[in-house]
C-alpha atoms as a PDB file:
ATOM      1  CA  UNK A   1     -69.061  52.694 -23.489  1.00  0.00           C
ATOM      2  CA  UNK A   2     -71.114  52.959 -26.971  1.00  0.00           C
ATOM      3  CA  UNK A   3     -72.306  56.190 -28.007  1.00  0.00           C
ATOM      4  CA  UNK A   4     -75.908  57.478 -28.258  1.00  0.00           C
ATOM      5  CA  UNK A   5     -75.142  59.245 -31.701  1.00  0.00           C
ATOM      6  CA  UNK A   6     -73.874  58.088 -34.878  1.00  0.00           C
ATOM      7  CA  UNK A   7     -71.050  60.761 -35.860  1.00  0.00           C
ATOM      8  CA  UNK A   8     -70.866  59.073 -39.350  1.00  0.00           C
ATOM      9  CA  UNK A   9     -71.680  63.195 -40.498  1.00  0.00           C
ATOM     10  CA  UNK A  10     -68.497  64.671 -39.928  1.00  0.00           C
ATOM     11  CA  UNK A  11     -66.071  62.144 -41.735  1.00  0.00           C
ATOM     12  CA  UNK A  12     -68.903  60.764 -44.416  1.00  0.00           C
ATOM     13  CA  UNK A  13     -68.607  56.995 -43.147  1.00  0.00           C
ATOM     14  CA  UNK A  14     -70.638  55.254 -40.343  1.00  0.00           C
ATOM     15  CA  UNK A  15     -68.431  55.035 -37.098  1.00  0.00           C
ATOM     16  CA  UNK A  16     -68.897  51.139 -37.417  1.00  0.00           C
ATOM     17  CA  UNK A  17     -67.499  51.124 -41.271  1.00  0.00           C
ATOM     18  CA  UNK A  18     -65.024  53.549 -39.674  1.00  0.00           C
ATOM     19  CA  UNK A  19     -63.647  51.611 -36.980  1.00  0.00           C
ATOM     20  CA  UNK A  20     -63.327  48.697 -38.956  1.00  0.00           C
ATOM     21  CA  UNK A  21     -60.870  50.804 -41.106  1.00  0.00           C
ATOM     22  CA  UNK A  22     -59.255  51.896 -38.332  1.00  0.00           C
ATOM     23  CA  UNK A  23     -58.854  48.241 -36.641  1.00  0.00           C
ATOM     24  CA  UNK A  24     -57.044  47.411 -39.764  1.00  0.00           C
ATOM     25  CA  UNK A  25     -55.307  50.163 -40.455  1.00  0.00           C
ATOM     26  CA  UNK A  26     -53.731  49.751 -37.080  1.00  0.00           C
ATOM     27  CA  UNK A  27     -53.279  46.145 -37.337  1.00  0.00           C
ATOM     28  CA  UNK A  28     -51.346  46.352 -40.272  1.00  0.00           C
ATOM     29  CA  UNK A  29     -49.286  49.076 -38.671  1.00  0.00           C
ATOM     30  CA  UNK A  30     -48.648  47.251 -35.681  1.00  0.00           C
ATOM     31  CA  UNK A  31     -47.047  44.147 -38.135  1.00  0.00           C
ATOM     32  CA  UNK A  32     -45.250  46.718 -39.491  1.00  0.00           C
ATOM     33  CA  UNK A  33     -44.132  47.926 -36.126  1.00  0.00           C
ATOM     34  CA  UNK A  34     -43.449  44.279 -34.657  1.00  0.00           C
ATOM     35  CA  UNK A  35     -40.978  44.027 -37.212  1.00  0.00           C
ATOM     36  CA  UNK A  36     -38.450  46.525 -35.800  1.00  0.00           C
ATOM     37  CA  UNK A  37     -38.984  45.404 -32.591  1.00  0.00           C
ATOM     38  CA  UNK A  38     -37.771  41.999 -33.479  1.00  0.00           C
ATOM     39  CA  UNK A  39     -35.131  42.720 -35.104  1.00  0.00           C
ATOM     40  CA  UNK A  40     -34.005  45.284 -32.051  1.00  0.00           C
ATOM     41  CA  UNK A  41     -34.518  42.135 -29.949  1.00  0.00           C
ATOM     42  CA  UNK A  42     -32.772  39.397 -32.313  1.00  0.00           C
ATOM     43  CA  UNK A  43     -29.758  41.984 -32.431  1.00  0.00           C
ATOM     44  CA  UNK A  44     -29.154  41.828 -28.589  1.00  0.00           C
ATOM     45  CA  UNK A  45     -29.660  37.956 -28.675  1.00  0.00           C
ATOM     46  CA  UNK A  46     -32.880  37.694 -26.747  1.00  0.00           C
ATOM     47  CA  UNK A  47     -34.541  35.252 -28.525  1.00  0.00           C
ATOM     48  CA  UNK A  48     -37.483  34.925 -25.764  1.00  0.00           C
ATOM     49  CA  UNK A  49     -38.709  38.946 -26.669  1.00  0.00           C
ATOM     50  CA  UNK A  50     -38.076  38.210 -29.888  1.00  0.00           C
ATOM     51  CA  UNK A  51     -40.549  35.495 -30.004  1.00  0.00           C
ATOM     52  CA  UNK A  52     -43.208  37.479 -28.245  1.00  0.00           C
ATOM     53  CA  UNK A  53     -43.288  40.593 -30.624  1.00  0.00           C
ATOM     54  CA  UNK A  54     -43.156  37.651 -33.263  1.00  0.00           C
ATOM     55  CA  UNK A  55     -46.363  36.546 -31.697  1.00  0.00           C
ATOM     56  CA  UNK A  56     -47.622  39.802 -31.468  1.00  0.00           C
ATOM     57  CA  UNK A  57     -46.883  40.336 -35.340  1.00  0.00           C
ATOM     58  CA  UNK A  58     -48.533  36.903 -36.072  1.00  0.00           C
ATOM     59  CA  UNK A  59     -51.831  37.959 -34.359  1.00  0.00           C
ATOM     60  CA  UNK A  60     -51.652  41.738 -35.684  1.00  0.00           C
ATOM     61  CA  UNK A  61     -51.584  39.952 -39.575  1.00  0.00           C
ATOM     62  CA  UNK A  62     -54.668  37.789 -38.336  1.00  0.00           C
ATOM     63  CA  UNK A  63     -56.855  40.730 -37.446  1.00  0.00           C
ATOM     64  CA  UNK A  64     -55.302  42.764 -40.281  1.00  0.00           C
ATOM     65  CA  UNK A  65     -56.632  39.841 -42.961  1.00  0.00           C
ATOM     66  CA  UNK A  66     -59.738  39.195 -40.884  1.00  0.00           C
ATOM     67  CA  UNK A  67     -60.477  43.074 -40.886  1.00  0.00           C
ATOM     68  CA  UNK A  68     -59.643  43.212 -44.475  1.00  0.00           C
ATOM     69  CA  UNK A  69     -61.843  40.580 -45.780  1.00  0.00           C
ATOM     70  CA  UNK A  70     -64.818  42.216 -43.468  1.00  0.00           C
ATOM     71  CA  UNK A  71     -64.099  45.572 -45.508  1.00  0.00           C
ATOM     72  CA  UNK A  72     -64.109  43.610 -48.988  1.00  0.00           C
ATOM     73  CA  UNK A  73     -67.318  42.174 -48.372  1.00  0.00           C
ATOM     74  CA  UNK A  74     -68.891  45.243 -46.879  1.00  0.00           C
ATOM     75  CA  UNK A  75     -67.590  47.281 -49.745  1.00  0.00           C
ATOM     76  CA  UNK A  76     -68.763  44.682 -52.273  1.00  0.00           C
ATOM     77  CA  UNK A  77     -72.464  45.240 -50.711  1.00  0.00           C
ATOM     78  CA  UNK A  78     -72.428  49.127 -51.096  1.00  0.00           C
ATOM     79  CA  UNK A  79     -71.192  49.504 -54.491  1.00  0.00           C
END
């Protein structure tokens, strides 16, 4: 549920600018984080995980470079 107030005051950034940092931040990690879990998967010779969390990577990099060209642009307009 959305919040009445913008808490943009405590951190210095609008909690929309903020979560969009976040959301990418946490996409990239999860790439990151897909990675190991592949290769744990790949070691035991289940392909059929391994393919999921490759998936899962695949989709984390697409909201990763989606989120990242939303910041570019956004940051490009405040400068």
């Amino acid at each position: 549920m959305a919040q009445d107030h913008e808490t943009g005051g405590v951190t210095g950034t609008k909690d929309k600018d903020f979560n969009l940092i976040t959301f990418t931040q946490m996409c990239l990690s999860n790439a990151l984080r897909m990675e190991a879990y592949c290769d744990d998967a790949e070691r035991t010779g289940d392909d059929e995980v391994a393919e999921l969390f490759r998936k899962a990577q695949a989709d984390s990099r697409k909201g990763a470079e989606i989120g990242k060209q939303l910041l570019a642009q956004r940051l490009g307009q405040n400068a």
